[in-house]
Protein backbone atom coordinates (compact mmCIF):
# COMPACT_ATOMS: atom_id res chain seq x y z
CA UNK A 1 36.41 18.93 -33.04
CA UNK A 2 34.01 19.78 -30.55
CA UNK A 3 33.36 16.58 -28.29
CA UNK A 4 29.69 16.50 -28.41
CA UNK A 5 29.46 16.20 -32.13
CA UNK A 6 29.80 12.43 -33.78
CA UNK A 7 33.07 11.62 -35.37
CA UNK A 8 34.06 10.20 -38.58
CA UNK A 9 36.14 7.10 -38.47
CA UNK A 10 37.03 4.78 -41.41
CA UNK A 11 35.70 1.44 -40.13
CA UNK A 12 36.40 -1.07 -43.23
CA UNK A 13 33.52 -4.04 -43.71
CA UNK A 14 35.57 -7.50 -43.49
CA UNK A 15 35.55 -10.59 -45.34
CA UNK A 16 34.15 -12.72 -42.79
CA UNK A 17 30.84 -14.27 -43.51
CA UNK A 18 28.08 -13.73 -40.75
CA UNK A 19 26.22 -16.62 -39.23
CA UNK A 20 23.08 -16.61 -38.40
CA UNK A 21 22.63 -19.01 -35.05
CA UNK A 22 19.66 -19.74 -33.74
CA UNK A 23 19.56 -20.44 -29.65
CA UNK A 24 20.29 -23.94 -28.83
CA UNK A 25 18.53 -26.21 -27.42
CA UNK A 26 19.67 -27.25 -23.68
CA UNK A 27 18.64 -30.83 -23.90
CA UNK A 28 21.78 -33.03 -22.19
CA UNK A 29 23.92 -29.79 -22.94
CA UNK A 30 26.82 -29.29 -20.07
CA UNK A 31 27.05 -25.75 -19.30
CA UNK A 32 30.19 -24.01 -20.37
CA UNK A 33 31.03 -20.62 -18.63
CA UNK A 34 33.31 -18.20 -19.91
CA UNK A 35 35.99 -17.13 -17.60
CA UNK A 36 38.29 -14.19 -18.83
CA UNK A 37 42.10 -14.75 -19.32
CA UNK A 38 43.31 -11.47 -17.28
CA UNK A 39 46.65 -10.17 -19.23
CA UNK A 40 46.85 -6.96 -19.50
CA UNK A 41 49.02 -6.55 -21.94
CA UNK A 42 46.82 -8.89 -24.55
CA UNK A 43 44.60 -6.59 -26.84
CA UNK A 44 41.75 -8.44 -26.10
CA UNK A 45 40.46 -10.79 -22.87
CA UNK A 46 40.82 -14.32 -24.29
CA UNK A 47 38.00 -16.28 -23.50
CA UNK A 48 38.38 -19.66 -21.49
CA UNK A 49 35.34 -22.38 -21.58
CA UNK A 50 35.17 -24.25 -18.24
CA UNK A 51 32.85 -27.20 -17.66
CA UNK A 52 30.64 -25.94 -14.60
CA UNK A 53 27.83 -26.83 -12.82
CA UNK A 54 24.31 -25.98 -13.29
CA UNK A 55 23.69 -24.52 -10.31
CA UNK A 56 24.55 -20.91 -10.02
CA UNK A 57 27.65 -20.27 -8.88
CA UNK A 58 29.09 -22.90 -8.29
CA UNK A 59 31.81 -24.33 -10.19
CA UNK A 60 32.72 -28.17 -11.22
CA UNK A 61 36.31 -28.67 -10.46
CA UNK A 62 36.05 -30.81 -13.67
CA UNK A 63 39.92 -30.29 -15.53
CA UNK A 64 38.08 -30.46 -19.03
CA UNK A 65 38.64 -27.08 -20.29
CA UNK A 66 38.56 -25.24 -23.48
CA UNK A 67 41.13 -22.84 -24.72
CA UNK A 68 41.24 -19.99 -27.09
CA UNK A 69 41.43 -20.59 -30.88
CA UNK A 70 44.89 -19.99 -31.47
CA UNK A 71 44.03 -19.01 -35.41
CA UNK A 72 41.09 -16.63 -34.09
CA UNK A 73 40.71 -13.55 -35.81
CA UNK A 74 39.07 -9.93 -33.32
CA UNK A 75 36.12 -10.22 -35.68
CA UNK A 76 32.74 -12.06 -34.14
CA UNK A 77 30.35 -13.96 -36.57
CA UNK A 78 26.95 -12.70 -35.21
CA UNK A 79 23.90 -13.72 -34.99
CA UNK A 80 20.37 -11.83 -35.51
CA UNK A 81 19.89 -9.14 -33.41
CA UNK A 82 16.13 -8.95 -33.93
CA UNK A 83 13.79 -9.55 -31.01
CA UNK A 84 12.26 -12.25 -32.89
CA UNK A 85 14.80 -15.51 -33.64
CA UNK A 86 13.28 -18.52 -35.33
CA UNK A 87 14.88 -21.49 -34.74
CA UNK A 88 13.74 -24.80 -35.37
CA UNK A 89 15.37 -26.23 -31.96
CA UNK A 90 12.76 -26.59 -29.47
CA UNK A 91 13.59 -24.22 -26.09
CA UNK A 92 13.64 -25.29 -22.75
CA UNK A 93 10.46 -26.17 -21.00
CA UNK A 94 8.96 -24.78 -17.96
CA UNK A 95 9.85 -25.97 -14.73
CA UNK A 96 7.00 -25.23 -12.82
CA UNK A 97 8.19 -26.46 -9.16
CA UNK A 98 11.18 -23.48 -9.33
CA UNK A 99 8.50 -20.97 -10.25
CA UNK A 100 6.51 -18.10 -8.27
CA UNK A 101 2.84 -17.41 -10.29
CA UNK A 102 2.10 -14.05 -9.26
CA UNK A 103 -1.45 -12.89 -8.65
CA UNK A 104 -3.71 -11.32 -11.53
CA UNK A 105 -2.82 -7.20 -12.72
CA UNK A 106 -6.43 -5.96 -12.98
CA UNK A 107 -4.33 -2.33 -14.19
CA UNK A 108 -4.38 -1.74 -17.63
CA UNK A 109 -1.16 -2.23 -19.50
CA UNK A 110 0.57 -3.62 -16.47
CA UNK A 111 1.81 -7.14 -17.04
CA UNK A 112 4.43 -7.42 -14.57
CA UNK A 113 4.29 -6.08 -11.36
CA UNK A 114 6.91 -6.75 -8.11
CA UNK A 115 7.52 -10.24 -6.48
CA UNK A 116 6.23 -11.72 -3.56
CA UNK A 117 6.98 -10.37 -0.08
CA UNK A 118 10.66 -12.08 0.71
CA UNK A 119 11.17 -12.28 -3.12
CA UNK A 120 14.36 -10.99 -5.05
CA UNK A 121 12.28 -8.60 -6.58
CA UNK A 122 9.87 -7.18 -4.20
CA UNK A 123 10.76 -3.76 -3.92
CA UNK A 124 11.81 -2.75 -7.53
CA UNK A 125 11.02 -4.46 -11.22
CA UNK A 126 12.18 -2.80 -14.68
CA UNK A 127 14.88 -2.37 -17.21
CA UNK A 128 13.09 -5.33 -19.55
CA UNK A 129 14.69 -7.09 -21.83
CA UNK A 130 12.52 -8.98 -24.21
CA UNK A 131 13.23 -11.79 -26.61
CA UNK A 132 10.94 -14.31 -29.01
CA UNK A 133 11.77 -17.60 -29.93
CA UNK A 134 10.20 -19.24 -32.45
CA UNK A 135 10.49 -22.74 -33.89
CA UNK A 136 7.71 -25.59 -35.52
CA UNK A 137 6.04 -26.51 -32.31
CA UNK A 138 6.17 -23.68 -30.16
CA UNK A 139 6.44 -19.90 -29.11
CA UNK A 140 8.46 -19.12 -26.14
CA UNK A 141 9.38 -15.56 -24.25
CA UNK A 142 12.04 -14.81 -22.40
CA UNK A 143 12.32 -11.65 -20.17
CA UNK A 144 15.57 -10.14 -18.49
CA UNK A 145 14.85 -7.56 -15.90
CA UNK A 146 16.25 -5.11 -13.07
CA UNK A 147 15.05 -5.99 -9.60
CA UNK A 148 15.22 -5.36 -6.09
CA UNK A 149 14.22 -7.00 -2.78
CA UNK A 150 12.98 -5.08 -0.19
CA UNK A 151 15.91 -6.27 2.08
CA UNK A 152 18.61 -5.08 0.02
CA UNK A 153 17.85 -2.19 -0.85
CA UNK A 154 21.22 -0.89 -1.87
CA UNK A 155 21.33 -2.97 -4.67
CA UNK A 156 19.97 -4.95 -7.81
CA UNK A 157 20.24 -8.05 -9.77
CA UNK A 158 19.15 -9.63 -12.97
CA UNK A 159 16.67 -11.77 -13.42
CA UNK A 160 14.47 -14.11 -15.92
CA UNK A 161 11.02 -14.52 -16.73
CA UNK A 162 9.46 -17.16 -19.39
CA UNK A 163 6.41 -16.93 -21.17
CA UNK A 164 4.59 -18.68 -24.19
CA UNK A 165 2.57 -15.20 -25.32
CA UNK A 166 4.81 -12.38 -23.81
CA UNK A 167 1.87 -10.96 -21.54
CA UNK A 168 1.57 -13.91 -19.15
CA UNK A 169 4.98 -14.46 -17.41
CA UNK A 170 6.09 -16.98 -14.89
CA UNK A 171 9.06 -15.77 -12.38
CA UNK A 172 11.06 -17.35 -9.54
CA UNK A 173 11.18 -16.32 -6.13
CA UNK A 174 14.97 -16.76 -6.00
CA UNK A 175 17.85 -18.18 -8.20
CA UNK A 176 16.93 -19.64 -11.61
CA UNK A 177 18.46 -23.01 -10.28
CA UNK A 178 18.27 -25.50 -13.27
CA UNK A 179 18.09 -24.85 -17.03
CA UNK A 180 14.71 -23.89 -17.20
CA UNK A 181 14.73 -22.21 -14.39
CA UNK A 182 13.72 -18.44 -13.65
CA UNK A 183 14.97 -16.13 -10.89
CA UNK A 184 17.67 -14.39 -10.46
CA UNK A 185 19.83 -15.13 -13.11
CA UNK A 186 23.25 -12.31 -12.54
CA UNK A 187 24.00 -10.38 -9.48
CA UNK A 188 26.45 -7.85 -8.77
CA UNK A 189 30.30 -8.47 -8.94
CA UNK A 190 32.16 -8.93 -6.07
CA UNK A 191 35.85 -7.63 -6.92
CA UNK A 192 36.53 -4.35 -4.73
CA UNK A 193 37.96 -2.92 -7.80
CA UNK A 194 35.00 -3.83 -10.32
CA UNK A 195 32.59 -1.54 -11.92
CA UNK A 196 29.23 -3.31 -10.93
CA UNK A 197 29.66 -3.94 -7.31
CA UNK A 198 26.69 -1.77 -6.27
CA UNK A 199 24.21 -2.83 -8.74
CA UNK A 200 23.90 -4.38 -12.43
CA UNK A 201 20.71 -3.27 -14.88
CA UNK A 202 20.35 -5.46 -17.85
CA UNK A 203 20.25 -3.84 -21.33
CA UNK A 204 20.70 -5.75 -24.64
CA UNK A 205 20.75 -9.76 -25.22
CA UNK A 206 22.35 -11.01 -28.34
CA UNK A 207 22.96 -14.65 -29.70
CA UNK A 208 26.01 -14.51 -30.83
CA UNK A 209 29.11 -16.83 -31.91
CA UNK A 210 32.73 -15.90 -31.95
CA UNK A 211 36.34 -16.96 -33.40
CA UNK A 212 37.35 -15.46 -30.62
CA UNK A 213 35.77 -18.62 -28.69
CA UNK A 214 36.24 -22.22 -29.29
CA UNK A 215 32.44 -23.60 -28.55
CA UNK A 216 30.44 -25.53 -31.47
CA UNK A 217 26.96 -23.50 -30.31
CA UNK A 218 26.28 -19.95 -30.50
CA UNK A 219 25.98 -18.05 -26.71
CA UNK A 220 23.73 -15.17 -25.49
CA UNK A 221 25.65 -11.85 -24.83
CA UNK A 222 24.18 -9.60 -22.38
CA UNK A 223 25.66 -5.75 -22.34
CA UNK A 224 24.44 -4.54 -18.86
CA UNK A 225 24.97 -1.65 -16.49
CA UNK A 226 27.28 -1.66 -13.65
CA UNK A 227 27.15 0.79 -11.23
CA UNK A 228 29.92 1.06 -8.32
CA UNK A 229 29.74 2.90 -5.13
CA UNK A 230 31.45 6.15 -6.54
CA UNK A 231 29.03 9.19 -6.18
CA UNK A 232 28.50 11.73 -9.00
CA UNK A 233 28.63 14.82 -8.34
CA UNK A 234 26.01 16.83 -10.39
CA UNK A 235 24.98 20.97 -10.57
CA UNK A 236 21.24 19.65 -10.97
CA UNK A 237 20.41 17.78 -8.17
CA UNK A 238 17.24 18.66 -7.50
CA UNK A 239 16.20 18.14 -11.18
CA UNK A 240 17.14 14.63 -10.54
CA UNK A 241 15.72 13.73 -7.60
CA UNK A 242 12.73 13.46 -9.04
CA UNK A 243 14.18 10.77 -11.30
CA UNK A 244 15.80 8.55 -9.47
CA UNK A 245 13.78 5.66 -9.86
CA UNK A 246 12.29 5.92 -13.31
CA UNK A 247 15.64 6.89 -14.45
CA UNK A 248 17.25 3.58 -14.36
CA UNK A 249 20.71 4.27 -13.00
CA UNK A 250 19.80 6.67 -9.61
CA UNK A 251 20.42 5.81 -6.43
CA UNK A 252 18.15 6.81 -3.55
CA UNK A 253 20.84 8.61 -2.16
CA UNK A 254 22.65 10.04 -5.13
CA UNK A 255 23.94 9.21 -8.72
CA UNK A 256 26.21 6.68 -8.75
CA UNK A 257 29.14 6.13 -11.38
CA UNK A 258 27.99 3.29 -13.82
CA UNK A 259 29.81 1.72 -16.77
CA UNK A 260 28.99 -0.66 -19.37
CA UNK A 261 29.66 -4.36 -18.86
CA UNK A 262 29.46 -7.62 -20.88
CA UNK A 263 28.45 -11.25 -19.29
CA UNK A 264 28.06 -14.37 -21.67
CA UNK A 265 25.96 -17.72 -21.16
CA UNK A 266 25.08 -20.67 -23.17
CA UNK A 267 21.51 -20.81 -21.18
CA UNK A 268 20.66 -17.95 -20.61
CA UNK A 269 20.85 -18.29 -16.95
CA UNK A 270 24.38 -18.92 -15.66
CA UNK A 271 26.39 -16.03 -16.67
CA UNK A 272 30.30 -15.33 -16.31
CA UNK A 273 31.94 -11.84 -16.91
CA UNK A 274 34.34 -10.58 -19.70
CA UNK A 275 36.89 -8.21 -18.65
CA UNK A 276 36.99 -5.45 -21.01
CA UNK A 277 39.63 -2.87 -21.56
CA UNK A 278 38.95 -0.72 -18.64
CA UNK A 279 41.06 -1.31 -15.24
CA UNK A 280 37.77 -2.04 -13.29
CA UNK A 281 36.44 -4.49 -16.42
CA UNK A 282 34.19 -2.22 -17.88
CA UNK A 283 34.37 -2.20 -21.66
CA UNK A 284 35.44 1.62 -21.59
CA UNK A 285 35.74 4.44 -18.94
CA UNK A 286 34.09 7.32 -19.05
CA UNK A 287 34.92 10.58 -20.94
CA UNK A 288 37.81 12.61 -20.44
CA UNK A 289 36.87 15.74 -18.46
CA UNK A 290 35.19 18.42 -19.72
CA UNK A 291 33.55 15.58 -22.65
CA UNK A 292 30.03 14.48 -22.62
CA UNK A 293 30.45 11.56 -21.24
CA UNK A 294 32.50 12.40 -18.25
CA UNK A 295 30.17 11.70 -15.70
CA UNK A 296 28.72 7.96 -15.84
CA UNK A 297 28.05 5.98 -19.31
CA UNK A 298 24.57 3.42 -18.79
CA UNK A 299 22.00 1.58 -20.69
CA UNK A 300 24.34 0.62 -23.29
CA UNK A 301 22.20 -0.98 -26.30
CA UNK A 302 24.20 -2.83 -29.13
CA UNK A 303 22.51 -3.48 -32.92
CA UNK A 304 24.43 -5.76 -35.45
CA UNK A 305 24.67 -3.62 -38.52
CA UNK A 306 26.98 -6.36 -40.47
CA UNK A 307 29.76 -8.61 -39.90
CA UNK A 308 32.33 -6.77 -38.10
CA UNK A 309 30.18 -3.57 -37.62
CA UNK A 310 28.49 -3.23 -34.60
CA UNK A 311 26.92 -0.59 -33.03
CA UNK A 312 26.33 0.66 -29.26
CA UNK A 313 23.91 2.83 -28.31
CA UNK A 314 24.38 4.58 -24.83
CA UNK A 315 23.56 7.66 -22.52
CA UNK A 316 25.03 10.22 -20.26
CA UNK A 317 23.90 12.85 -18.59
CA UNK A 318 26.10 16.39 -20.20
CA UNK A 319 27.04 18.67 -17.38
CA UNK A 320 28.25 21.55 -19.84
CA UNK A 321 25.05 21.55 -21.32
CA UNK A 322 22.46 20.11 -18.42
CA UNK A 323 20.54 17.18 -20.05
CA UNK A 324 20.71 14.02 -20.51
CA UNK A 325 22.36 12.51 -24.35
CA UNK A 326 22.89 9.77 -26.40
CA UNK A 327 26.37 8.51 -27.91
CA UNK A 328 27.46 5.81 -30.19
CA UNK A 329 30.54 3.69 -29.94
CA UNK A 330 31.15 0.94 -32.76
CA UNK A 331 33.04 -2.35 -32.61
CA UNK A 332 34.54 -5.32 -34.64
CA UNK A 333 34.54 -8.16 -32.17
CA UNK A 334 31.87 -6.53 -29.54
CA UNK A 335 34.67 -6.99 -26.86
CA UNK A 336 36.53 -3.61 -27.97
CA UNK A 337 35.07 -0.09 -28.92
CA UNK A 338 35.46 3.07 -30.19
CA UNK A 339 33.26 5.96 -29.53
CA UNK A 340 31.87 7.69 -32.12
CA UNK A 341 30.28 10.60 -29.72
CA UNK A 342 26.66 12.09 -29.20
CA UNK A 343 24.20 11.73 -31.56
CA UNK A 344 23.26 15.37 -32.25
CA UNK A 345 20.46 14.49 -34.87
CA UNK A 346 17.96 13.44 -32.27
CA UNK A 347 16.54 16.27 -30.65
CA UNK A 348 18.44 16.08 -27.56
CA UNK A 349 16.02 17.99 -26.29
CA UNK A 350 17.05 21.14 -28.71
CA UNK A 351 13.41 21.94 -28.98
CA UNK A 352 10.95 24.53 -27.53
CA UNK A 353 10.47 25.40 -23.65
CA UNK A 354 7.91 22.69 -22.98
CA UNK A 355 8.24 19.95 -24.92
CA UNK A 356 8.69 16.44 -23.29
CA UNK A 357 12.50 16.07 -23.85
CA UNK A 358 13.28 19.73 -23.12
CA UNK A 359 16.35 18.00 -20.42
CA UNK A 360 17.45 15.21 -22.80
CA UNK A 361 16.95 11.79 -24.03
CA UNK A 362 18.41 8.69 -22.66
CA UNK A 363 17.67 4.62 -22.57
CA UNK A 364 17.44 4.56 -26.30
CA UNK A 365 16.42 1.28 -27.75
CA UNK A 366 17.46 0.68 -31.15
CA UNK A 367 15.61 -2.04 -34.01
CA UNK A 368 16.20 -2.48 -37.26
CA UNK A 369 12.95 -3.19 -39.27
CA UNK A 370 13.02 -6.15 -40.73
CA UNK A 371 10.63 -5.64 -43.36
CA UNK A 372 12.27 -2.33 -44.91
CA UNK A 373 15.10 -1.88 -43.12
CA UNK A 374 15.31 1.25 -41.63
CA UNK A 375 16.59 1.72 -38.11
CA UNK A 376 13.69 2.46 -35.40
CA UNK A 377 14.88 4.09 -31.75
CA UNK A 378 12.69 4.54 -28.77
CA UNK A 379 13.90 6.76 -26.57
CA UNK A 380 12.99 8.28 -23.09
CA UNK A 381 12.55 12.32 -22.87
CA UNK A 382 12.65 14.25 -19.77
CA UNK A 383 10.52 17.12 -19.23
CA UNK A 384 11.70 20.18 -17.26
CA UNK A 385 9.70 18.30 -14.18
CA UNK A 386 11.81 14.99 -14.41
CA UNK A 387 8.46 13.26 -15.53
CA UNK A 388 9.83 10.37 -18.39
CA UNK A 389 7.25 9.58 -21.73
CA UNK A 390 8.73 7.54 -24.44
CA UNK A 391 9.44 9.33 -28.18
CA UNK A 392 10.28 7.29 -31.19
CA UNK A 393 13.00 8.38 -34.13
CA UNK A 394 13.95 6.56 -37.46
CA UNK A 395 16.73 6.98 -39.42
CA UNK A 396 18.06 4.79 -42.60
CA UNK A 397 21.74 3.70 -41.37
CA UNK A 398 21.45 3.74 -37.82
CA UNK A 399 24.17 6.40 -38.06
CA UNK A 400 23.00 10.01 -38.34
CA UNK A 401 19.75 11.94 -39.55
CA UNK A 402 17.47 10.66 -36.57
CA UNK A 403 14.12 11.77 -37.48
CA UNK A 404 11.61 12.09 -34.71
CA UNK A 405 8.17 10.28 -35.77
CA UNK A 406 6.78 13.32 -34.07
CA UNK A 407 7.57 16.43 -32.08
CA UNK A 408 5.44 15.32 -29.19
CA UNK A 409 5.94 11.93 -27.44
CA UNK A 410 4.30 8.23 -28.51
CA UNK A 411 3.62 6.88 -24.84
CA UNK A 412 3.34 8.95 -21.73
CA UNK A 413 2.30 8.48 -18.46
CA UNK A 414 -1.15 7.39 -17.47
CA UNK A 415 -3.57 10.65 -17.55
CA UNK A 416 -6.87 8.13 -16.72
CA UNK A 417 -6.32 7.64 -12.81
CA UNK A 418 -3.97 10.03 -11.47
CA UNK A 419 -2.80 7.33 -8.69
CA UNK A 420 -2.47 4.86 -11.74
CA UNK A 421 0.93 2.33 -11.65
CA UNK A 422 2.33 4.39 -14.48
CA UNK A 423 1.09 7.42 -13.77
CA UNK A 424 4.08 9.21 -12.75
CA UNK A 425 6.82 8.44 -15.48
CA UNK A 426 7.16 5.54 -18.78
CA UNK A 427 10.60 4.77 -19.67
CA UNK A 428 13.19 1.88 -20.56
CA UNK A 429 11.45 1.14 -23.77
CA UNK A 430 12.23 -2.53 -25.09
CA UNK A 431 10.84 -3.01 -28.97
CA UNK A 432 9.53 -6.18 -30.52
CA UNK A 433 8.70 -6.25 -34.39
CA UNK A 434 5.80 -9.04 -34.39
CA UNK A 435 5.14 -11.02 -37.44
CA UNK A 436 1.99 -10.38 -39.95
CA UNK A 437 0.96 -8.75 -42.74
CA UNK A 438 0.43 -5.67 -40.77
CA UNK A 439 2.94 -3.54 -39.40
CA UNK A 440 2.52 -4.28 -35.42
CA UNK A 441 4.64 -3.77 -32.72
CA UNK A 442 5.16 -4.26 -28.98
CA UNK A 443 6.63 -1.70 -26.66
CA UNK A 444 7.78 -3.29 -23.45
CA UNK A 445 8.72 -0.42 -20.62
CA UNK A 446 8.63 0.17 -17.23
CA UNK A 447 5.80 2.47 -15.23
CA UNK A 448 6.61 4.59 -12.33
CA UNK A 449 3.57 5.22 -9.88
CA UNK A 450 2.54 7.80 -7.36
CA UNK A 451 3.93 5.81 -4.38
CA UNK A 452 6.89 5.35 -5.92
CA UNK A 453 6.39 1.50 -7.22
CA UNK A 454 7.34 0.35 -10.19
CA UNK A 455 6.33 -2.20 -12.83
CA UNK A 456 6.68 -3.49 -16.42
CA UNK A 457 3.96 -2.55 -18.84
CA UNK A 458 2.51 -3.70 -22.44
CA UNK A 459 1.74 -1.00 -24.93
CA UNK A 460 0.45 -2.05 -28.80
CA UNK A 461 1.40 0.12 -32.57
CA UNK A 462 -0.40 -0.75 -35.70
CA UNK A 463 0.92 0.70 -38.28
CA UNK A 464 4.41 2.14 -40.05
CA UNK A 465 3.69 5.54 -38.40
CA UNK A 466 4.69 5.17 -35.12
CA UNK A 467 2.88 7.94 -33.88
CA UNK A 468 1.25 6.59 -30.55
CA UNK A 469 1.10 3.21 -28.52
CA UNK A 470 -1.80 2.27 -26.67
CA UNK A 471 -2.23 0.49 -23.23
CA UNK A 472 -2.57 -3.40 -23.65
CA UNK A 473 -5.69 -4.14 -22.79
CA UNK A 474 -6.07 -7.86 -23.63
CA UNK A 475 -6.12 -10.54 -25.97
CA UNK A 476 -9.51 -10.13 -28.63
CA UNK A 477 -10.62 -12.71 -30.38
């Protein structure tokens, strides 16, 4: 069986029930981290809870501790995976004296731009991550992003932004410090041998709760991008040059090696790593050579399908072929995977000299509507220039028989001021399904500009078509 083409693996539905856990609420909550049991020889990581401080880290050397469920089963009880969770436990409140208020975007469709001079992010923002909270007496936003300062510019981090609309967003200047805190929130690892010791991008945030974990509250999961210091060594690159921002995984000297990771938190804010099965932690290596996926694996995207079924959505750039693609790996537990291969029903960029994908797809972001069902993916195409616009498929299972909405793209690149923020490349699209009797959606993604900047944008659908977003422009009422 050729390598490219998706396999078919029995993958049973178990008897576990699925619970559906809203996020906590952090009032007098101690902060458990998650450290990973390293045996080797165990099929999974066991998780260990250890009291800790709030303060990121920084550890209490508290001997209260928490231990694996001895009677655990490797299946997870999940919870949503929409971008939308109600809850009826009130979220944590601002803490205005740990935050940075930038100035006012006057650029349309821009509603995050870099930090302040000195700031974590004041080179570099993108990569967004976006999640709503609902409950009785409130609406609250949170936002996990990629940046960069201006004096490290070898590396990123992860950071948080709060906000009670999703277009106005408060941000800290450096780490989120206290439970509602924002800031940095993750940074890269610091084991020689790790996978993410150059630079992390953050990619999916579930609430989740495990057997595999003894807590009494549910936890966010974040599946992130590590990249190490290993070059790639690519046939195209001068194609990619021109990509190596927008792209999400570039280095401004090269393409670096990058791997999917996992990191858990019960705020949201102080995160601990779980070693996967890979010798550097990653959840799973690359392809063998001459596959795909040989080269790097990034931007890995998980959906809950049902309990014990999830599903990972990832890219890779193909060497045999010369574009970028998007695989599928599936998973009982989330901890352990099994790829599936590429997904050959989305274009792939299999269409006519041209066309805005003609050199692959990549950063997909996958929904599942919650009013029909159907699966929704927005994806990133690259043009034979390197220039990124955003294309949107849909497909019933989330398996096979992607159907793209159209043959041209949905959002592209600013064409109203050619030295607009975005006018150079749209990608890392982020979904959110918002509520209604109309069929209205937000596309979070991040805008690439002629000098190079970057920035997170706001784009609007009305509608079940899909067929274009257009610039935020406001609130109207």
């Amino acid at each position: 069986m050729s390598s490219s083409s998706m396999k078919s693996i029995n993958f049973p539905k178990t008897s576990n029930s699925i619970n559906y856990n809203p996020p906590f609420s952090t009032k007098n909550l101690n902060f458990l981290i998650a450290y990973p049991n390293i045996v080797k020889t165990q099929k999974y990581p066991s998780l260990i809870l250890a009291l800790c401080s709030r303060t990121p880290h920084t550890h209490n050397q508290n001997d209260n501790t928490i231990g694996e469920n001895p009677n655990s089963k490797s299946n997870a009880e999940f919870g949503s995976n929409s971008s939308e969770i109600d809850t009826q436990k009130t979220q944590p409140k601002f803490n205005s004296s740990s935050i940075i208020t930038p100035p006012a975007l006057p650029s349309r469709g821009l509603i995050f731009g870099i930090g302040q001079n000195g700031g974590w992010d004041s080179a570099v923002v993108g990569s967004p991550v976006v999640k709503r909270f609902l409950s009785d007496e409130e609406e609250r936003w949170y936002m996990w992003y990629y940046g960069r300062s201006e004096k490290d510019s070898d590396s990123g981090s992860a950071g948080l932004a709060i906000s009670s609309n999703g277009v106005h967003w408060e941000r800290g200047e450096l780490a989120a410090d206290s439970s509602s805190g924002t800031g940095v929130v993750m940074t890269c690892g610091e084991n020689w041998w790790g996978f993410d010791i150059k630079s992390i991008r953050p990619s999916e945030i579930m609430i989740m709760s495990s057997q595999k974990v003894r807590a009494s509250m549910a936890v966010y999961w974040l599946y992130y991008t590590g990249f190490s210091s290993e070059k790639v060594e690519l046939l195209q690159d001068n194609f990619l040059q021109s990509t190596k921002e927008v792209g999400f995984g570039f280095g401004f000297e090269g393409v670096f090696k990058s791997l999917p990771g996992l990191a858990i938190s019960q705020d949201g804010r102080n995160w601990a790593r779980i070693e996967g099965d890979d010798h550097s932690g990653a959840l799973f290596d690359v392809g063998s050579k001459g596959e795909w996926d040989s080269l790097f694996i990034a931007s890995p995207h998980v959906v809950f399908h049902s309990s014990g079924d999830l599903r990972m959505y990832y890219h890779s750039f193909d060497p045999e072929e010369g574009k970028f693609g998007i695989g599928m790996a599936r998973s009982r537990d989330g901890i352990k995977w099994v790829k599936l291969g590429k997904v050959k029903t989305i274009r792939q960029g299999s269409s006519n000299e041209g066309c805005f994908d003609e050199m692959g797809v990549l950063n997909a972001c996958v929904v599942r509507d919650k009013k029909v069902g159907k699966y929704l993916m927005a994806y990133e195409g690259v043009d034979r220039d390197g220039k990124r616009s955003i294309g949107m498929a849909v497909s019933e299972d989330g398996l096979k028989d992607w159907k793209p909405v159209s043959d041209k793209a949905v959002y592209m690149a600013s064409e109203e001021e050619e030295d607009g923020w975005d006018s150079r490349g749209v990608g890392s699209p982020c979904l959110v399904q918002m509520d209604g009797d109309e069929d209205q959606w937000r596309l979070y993604y991040t805008g690439l500009g002629v000098d190079g900047r970057t920035g997170i944008g706001l784009a609007v659908s009305h509608g079940s078509e899909f067929t274009s977003f257009r610039r935020w422009a406001g609130f109207h009422l």
